[in-house]
N, C-alpha and C. Protein backbone atom coordinates (compact mmCIF):
# COMPACT_ATOMS: atom_id res chain seq x y z
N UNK A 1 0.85 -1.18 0.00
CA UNK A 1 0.00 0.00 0.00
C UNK A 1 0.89 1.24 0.00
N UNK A 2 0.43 2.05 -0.83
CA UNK A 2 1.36 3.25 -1.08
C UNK A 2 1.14 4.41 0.42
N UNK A 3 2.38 4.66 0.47
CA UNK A 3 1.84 6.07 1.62
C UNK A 3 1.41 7.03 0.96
N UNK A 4 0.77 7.66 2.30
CA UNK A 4 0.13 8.91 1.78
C UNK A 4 0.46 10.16 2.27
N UNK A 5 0.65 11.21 1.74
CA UNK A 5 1.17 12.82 2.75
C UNK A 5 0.89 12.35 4.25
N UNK A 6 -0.64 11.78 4.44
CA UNK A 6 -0.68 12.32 5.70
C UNK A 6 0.49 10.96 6.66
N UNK A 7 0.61 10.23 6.22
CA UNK A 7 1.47 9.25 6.71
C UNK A 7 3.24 10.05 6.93
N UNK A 8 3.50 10.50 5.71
CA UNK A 8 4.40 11.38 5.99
C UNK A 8 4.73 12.56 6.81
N UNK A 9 3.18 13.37 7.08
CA UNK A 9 3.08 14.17 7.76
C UNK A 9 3.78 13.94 9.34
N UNK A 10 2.76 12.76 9.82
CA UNK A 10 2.79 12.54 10.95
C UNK A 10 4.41 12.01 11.34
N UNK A 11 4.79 11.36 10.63
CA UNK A 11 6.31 10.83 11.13
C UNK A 11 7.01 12.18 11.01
N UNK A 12 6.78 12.94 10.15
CA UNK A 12 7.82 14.31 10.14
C UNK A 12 7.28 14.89 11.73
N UNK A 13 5.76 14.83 12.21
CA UNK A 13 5.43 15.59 12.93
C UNK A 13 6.22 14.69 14.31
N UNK A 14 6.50 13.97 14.58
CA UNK A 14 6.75 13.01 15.09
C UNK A 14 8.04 13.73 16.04
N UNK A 15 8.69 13.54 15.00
CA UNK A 15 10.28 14.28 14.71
C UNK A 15 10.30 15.66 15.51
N UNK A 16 9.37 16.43 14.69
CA UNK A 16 9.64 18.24 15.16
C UNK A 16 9.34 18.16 16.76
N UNK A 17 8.10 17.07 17.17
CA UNK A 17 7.68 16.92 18.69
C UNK A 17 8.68 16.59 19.62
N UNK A 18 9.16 15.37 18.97
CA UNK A 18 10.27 15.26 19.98
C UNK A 18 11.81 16.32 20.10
N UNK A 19 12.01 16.58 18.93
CA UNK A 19 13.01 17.62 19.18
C UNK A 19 12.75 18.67 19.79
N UNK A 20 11.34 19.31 19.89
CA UNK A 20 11.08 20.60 20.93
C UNK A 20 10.83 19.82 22.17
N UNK A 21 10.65 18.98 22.36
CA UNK A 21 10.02 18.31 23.79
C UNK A 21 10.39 17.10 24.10
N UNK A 22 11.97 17.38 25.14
CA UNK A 22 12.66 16.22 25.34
C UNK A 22 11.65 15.70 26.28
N UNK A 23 11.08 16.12 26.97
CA UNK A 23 10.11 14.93 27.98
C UNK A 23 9.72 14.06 27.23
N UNK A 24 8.93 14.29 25.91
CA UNK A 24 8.39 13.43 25.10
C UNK A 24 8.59 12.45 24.55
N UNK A 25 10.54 13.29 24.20
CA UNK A 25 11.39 12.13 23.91
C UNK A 25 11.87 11.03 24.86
N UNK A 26 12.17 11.30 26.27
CA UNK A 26 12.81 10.84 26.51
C UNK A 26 11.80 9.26 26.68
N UNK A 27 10.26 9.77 27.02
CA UNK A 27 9.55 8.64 27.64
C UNK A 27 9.15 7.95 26.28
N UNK A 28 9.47 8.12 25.16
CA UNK A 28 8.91 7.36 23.88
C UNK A 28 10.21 6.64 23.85
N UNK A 29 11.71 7.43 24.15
CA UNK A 29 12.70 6.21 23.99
C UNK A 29 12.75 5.35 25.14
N UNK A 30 12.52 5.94 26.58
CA UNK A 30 12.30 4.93 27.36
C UNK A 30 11.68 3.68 27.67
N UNK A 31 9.93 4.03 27.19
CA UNK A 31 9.02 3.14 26.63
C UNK A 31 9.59 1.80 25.39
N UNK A 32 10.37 2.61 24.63
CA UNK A 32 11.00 1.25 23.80
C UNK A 32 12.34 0.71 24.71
N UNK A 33 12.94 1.12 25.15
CA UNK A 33 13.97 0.38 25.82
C UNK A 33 13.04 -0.52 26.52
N UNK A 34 12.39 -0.15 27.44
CA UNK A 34 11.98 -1.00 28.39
C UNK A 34 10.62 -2.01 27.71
N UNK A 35 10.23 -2.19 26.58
CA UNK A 35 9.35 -3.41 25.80
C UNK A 35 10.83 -4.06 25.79
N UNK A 36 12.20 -3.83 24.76
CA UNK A 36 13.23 -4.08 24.95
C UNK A 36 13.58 -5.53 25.82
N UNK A 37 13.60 -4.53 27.01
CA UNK A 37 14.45 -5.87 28.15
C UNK A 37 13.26 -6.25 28.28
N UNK A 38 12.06 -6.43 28.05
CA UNK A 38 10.85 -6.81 28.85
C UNK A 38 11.18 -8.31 27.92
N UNK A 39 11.13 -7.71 26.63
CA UNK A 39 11.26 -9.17 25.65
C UNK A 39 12.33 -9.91 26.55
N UNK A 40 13.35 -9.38 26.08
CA UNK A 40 14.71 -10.13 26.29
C UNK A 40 14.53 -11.21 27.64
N UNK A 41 14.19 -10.11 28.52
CA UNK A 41 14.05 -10.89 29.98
C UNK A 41 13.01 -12.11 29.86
N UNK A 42 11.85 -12.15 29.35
CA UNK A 42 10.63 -12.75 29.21
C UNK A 42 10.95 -14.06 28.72
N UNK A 43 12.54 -13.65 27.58
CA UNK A 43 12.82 -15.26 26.84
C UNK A 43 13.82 -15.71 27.53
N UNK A 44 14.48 -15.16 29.13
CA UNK A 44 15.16 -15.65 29.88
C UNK A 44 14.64 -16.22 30.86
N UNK A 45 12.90 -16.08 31.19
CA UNK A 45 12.28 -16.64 32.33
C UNK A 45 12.58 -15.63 33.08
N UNK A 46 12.59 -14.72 33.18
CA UNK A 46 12.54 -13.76 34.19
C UNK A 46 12.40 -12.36 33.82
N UNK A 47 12.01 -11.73 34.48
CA UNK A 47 11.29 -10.02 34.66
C UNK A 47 12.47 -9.52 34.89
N UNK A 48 12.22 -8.25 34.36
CA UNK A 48 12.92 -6.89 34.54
C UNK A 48 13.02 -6.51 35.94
N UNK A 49 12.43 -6.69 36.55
CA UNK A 49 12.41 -6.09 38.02
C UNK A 49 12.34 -7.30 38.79
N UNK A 50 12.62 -8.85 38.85
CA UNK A 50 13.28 -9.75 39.13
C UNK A 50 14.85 -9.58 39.26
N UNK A 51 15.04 -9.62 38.09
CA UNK A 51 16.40 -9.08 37.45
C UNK A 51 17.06 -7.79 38.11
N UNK A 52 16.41 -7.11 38.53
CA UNK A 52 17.26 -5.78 39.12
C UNK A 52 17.61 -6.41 40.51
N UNK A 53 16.33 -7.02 41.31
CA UNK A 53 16.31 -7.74 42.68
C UNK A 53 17.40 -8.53 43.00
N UNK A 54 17.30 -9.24 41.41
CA UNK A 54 18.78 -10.43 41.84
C UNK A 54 20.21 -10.04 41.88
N UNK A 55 19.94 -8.76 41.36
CA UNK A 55 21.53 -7.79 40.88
C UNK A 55 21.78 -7.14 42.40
N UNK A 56 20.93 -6.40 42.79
CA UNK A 56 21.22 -5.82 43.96
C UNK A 56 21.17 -6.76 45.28
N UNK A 57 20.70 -8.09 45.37
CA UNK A 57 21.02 -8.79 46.84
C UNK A 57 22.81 -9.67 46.40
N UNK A 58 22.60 -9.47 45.22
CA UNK A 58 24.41 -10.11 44.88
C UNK A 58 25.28 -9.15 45.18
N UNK A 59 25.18 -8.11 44.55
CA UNK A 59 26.18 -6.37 44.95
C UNK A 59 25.79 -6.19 46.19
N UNK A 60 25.26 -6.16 47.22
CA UNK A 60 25.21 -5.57 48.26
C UNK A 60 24.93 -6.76 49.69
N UNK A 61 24.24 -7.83 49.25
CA UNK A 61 23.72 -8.49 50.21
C UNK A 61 22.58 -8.48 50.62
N UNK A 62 22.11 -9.61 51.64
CA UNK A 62 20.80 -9.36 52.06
C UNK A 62 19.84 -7.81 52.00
N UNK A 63 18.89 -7.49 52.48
CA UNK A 63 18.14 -6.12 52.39
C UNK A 63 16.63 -6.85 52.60
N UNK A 64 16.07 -5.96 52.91
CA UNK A 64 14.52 -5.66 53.57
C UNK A 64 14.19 -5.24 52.10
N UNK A 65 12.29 -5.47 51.96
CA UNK A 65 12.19 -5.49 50.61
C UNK A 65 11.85 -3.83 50.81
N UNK A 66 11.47 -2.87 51.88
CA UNK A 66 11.87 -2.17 51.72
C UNK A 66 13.29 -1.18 51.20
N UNK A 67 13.88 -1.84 51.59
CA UNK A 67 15.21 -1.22 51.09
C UNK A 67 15.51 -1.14 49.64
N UNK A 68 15.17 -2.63 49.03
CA UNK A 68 15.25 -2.84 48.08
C UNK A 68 13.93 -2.25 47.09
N UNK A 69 13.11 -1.48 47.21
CA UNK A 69 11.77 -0.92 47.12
C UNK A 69 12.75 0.65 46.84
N UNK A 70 12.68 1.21 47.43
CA UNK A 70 13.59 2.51 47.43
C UNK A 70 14.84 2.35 46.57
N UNK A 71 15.88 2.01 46.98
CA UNK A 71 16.67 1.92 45.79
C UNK A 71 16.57 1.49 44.69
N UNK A 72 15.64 0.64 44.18
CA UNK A 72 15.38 -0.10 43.15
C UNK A 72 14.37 1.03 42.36
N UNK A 73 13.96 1.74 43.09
CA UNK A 73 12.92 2.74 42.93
C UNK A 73 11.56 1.88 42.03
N UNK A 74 10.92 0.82 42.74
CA UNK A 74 9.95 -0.04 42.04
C UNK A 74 9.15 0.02 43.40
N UNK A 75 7.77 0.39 42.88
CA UNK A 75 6.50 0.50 44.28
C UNK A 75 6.75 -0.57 45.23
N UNK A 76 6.41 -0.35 46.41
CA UNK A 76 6.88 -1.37 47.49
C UNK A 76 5.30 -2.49 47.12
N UNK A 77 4.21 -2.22 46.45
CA UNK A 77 3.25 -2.83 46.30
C UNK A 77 3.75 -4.28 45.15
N UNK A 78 4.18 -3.51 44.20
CA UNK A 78 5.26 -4.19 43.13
C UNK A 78 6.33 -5.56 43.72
N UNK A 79 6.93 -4.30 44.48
CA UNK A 79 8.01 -5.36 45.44
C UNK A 79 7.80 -6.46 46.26
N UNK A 80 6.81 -6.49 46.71
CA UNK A 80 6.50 -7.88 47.59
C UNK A 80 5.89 -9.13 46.42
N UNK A 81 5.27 -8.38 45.29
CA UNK A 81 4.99 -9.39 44.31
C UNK A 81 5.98 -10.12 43.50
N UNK A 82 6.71 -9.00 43.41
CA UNK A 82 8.34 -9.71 42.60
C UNK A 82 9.04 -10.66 43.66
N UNK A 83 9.18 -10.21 45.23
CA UNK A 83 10.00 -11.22 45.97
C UNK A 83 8.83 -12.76 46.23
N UNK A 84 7.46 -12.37 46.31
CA UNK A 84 6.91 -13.33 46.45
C UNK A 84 7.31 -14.32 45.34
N UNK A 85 7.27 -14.16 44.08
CA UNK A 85 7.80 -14.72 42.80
C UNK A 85 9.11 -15.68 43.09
N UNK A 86 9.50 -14.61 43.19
CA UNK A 86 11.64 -14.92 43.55
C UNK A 86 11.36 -15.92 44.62
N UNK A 87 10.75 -15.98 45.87
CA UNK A 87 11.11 -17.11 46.91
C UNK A 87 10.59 -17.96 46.41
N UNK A 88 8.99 -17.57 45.35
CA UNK A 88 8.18 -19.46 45.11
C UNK A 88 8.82 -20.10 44.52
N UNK A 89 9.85 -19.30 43.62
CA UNK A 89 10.56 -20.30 42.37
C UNK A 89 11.76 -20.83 43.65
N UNK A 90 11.93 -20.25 44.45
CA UNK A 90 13.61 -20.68 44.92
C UNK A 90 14.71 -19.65 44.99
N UNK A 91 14.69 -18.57 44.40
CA UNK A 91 15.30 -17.40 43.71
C UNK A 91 16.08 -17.15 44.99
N UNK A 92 15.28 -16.82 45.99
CA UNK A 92 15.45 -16.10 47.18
C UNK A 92 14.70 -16.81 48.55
N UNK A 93 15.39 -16.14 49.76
CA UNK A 93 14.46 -17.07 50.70
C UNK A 93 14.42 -15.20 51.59
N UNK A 94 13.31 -15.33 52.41
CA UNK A 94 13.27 -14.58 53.22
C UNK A 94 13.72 -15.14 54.77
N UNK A 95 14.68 -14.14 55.55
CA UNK A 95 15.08 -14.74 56.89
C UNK A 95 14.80 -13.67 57.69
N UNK A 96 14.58 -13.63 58.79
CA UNK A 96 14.14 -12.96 59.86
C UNK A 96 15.93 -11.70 59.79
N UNK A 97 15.34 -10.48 60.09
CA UNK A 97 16.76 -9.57 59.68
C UNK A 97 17.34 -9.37 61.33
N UNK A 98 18.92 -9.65 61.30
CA UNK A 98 19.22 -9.78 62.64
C UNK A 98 19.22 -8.49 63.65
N UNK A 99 19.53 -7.20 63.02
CA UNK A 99 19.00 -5.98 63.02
C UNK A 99 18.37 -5.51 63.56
N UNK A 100 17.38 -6.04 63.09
CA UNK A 100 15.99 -5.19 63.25
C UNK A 100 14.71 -6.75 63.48
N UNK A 101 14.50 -7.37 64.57
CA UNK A 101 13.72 -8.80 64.50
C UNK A 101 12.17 -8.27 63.91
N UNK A 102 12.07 -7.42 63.54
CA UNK A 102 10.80 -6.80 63.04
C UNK A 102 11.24 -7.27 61.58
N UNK A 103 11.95 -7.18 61.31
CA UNK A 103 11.70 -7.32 59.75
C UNK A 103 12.38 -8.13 59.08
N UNK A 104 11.99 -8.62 58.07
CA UNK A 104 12.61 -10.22 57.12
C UNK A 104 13.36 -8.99 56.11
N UNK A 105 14.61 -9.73 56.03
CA UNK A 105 15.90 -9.71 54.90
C UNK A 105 15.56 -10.74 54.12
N UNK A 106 15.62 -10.37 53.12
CA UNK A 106 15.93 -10.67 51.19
C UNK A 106 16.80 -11.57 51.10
N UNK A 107 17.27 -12.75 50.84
CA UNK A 107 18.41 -13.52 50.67
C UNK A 107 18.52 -14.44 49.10
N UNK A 108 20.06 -13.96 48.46
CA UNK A 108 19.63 -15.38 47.91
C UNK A 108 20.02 -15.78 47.55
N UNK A 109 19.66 -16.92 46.91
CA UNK A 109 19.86 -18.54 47.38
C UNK A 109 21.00 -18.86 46.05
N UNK A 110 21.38 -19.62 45.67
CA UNK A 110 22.17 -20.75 44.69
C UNK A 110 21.16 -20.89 43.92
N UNK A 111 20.12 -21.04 43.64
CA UNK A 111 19.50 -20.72 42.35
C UNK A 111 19.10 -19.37 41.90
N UNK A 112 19.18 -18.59 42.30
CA UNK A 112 19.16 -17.38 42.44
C UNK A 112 20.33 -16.72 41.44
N UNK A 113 21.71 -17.23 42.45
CA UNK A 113 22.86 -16.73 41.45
C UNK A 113 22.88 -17.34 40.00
N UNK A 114 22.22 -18.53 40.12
CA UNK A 114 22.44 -19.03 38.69
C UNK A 114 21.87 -18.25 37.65
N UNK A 115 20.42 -18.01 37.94
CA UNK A 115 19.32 -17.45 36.88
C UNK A 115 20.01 -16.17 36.91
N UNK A 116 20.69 -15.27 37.92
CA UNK A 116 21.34 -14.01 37.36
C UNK A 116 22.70 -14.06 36.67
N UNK A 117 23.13 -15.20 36.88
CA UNK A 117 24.17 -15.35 36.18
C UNK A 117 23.82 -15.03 34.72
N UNK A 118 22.15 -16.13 34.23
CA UNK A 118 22.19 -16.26 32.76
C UNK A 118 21.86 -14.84 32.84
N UNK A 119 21.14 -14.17 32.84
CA UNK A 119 20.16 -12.97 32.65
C UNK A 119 21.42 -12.00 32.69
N UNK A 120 22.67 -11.89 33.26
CA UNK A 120 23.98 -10.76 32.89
C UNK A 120 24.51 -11.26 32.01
N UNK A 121 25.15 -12.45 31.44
CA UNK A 121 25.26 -12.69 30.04
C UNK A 121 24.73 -12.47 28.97
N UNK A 122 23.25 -12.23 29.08
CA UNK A 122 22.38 -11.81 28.04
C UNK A 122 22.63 -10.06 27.79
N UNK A 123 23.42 -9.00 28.82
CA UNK A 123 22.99 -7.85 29.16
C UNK A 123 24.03 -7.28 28.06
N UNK A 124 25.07 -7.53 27.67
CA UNK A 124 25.81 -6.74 26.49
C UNK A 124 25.48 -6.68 25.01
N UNK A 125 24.80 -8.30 24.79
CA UNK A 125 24.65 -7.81 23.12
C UNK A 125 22.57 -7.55 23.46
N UNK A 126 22.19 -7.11 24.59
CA UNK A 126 20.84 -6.53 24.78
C UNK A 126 21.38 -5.11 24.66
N UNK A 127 22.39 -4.73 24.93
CA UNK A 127 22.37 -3.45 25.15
C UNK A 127 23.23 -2.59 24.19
N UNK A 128 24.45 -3.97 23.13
CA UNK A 128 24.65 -3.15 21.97
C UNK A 128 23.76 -3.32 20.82
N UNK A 129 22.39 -4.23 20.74
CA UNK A 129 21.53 -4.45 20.06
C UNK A 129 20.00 -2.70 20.02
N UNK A 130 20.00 -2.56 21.59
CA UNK A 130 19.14 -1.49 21.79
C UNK A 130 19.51 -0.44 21.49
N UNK A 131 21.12 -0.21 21.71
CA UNK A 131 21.30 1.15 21.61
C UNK A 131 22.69 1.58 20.56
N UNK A 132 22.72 0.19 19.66
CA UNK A 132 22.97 0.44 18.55
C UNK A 132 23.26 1.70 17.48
N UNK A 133 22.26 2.60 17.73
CA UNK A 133 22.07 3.34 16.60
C UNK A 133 23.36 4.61 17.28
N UNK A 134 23.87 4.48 18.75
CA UNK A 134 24.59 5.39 19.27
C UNK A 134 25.93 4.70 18.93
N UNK A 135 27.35 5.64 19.30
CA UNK A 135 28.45 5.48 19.40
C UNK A 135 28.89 5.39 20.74
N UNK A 136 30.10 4.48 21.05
CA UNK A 136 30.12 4.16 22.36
C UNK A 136 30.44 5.52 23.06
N UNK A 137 31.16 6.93 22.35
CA UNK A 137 30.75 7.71 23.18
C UNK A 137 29.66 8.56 23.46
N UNK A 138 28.94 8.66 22.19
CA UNK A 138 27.13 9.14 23.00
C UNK A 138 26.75 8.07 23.98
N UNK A 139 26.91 6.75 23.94
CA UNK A 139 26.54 5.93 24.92
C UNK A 139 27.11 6.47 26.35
N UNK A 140 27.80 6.85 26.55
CA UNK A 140 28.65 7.11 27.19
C UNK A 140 28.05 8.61 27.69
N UNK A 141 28.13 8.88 26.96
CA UNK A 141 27.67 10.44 27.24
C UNK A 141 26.04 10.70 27.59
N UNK A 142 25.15 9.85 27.17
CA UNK A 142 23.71 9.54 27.30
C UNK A 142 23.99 9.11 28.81
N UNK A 143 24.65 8.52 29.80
CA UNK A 143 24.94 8.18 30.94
C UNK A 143 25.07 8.90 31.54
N UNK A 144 25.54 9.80 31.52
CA UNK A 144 26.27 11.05 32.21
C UNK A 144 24.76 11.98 32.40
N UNK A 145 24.24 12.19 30.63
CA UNK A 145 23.21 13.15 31.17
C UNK A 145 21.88 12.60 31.89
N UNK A 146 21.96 11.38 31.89
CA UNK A 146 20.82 10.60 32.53
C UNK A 146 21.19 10.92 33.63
N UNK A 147 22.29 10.21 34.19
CA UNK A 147 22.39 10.42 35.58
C UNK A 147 22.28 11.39 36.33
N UNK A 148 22.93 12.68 35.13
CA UNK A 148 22.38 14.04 35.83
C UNK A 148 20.63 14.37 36.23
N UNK A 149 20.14 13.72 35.40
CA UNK A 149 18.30 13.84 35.62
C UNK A 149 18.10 12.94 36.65
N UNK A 150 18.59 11.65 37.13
CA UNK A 150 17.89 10.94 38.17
C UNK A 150 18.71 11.37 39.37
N UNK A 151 19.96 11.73 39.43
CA UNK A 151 20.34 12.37 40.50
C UNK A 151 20.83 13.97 40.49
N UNK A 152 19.96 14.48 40.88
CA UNK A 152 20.27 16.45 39.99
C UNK A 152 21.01 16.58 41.78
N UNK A 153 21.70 17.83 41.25
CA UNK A 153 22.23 18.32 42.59
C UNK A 153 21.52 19.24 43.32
N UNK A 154 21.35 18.95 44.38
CA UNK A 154 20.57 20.01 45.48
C UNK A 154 20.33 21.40 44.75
């Protein structure tokens, strides 16, 4: 089927929107990154926000799913559904936190490291496949100004 102006229109209009209006941009490229790992993760057996869970109790250690709720910056409503997940499979076990006897620590387990094992092997050609169309120093440089937006200075 042949295009038509207005087909053209709209992709040009597309264009002029996002170049005046990085908000626009940023959440239309964000929105595709994150279908992105959603795939990727989905054909690894595991979630995106599984996957962050299993990254941060390996880098840091045990944690309260609060803790891991806040830094992970994923709703704490979210969070108890993802760890509920993670302990049914085995992922993780919850243990009473020595700390604080009020509250269960995040742990996890030997199957746990395995499935993050596969799921970080998958994370380089996911991420020179997504963001491809950059050079490793806009990649590079896209880091920098991100980070400046999620952590701005006082």
């Amino acid at each position: 089927m042949p295009s038509t102006n207005r087909d053209n229109a709209s992709t040009a209009y597309f264009s002029r929107l996002a170049a005046e209006r990085l908000d626009i941009a940023l959440c239309r490229a964000s929105t595709a990154v994150a279908r992105a790992a959603d795939t990727r993760a989905g054909a690894l057996g595991i979630g995106v926000g599984q996957h962050l869970v299993l990254k941060m109790l390996a880098d840091v250690g045990p944690c309260s799913q609060r803790v891991l709720s806040d830094e992970l910056r994923i709703d704490r409503s979210v969070m108890v559904g993802l760890c509920d997940g993670l302990e049914q499979a085995g992922h993780v076990r919850r243990e009473r936190d020595a700390a604080d006897r009020r509250a269960y620590a995040v742990t996890l387990t030997d199957s746990g490291r395995r499935l993050l094992a596969l799921a970080e092997d998958a994370v380089p050609e996911f991420l020179d496949g997504t963001f491809q169309a950059l050079t490793p120093a806009e990649r590079a440089q896209l880091s920098v100004l991100l980070g400046k937006l999620l952590h701005p200075d006082p």
